[in-house]
Protein backbone atom coordinates (compact mmCIF):
# COMPACT_ATOMS: atom_id res chain seq x y z
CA UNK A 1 -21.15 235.89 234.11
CA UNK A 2 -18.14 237.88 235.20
CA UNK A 3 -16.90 240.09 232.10
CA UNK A 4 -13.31 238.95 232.68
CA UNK A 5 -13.02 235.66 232.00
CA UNK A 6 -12.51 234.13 228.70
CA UNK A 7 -15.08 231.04 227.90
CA UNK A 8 -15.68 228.91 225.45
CA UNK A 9 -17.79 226.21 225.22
CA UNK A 10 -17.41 221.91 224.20
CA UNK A 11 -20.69 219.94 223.06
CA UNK A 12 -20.62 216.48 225.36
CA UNK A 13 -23.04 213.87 226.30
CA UNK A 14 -25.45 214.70 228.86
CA UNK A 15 -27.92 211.74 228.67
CA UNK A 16 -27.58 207.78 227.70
CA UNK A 17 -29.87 205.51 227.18
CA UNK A 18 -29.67 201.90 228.95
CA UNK A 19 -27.38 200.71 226.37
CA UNK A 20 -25.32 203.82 226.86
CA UNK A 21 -26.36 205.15 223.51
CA UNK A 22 -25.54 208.84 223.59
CA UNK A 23 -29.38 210.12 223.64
CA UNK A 24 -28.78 213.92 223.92
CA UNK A 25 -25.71 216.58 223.93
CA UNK A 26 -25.29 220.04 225.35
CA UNK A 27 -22.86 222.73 224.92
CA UNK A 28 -20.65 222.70 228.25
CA UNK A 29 -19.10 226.04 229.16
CA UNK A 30 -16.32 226.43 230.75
CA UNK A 31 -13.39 229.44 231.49
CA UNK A 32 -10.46 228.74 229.19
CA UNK A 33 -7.52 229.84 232.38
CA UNK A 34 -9.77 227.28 234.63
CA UNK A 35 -10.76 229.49 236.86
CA UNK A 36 -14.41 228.74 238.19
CA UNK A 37 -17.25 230.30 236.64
CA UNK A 38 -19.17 232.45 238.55
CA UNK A 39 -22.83 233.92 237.50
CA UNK A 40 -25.25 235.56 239.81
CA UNK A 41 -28.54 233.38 239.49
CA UNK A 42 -32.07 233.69 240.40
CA UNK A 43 -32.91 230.05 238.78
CA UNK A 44 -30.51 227.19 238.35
CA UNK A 45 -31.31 227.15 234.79
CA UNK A 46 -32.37 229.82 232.19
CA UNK A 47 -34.29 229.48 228.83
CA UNK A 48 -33.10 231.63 225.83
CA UNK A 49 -35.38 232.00 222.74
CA UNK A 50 -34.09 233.22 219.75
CA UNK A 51 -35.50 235.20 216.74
CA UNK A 52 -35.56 232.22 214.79
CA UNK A 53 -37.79 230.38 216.73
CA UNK A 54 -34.76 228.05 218.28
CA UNK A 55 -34.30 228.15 221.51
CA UNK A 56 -31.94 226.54 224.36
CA UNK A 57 -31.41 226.00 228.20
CA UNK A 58 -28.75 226.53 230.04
CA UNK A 59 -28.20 224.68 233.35
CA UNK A 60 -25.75 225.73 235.95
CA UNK A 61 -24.45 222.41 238.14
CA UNK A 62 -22.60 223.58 241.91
């Protein structure tokens, strides 16, 4: 991520079931001045485990 921006994130749908029955959320990140967000990436996704055993993905869509 660039240091300058200023992001915050919104938890939205990201998967429905036939009957459009929200089935899963993620956290959405985005810049709060809507600039693009630009990241240097060797994978279009990353995995980030945390000390308490949680851990989360984060997916970068073009």
């Amino acid at each position: 991520f660039e240091r300058e921006g200023e992001y915050f994130s919104v938890r939205m749908p990201v998967e429905l079931n036939t009957e459009r029955v929200v089935t899963k959320y993620g956290d959405i990140i985005f810049d709060k001045n809507g600039r693009p967000v630009k990241v240097k990436l060797i994978e279009p996704y990353t995995k980030i485990n945390y000390p308490d055993r949680r851990s989360e993905n984060i997916v970068f869509i073009e």
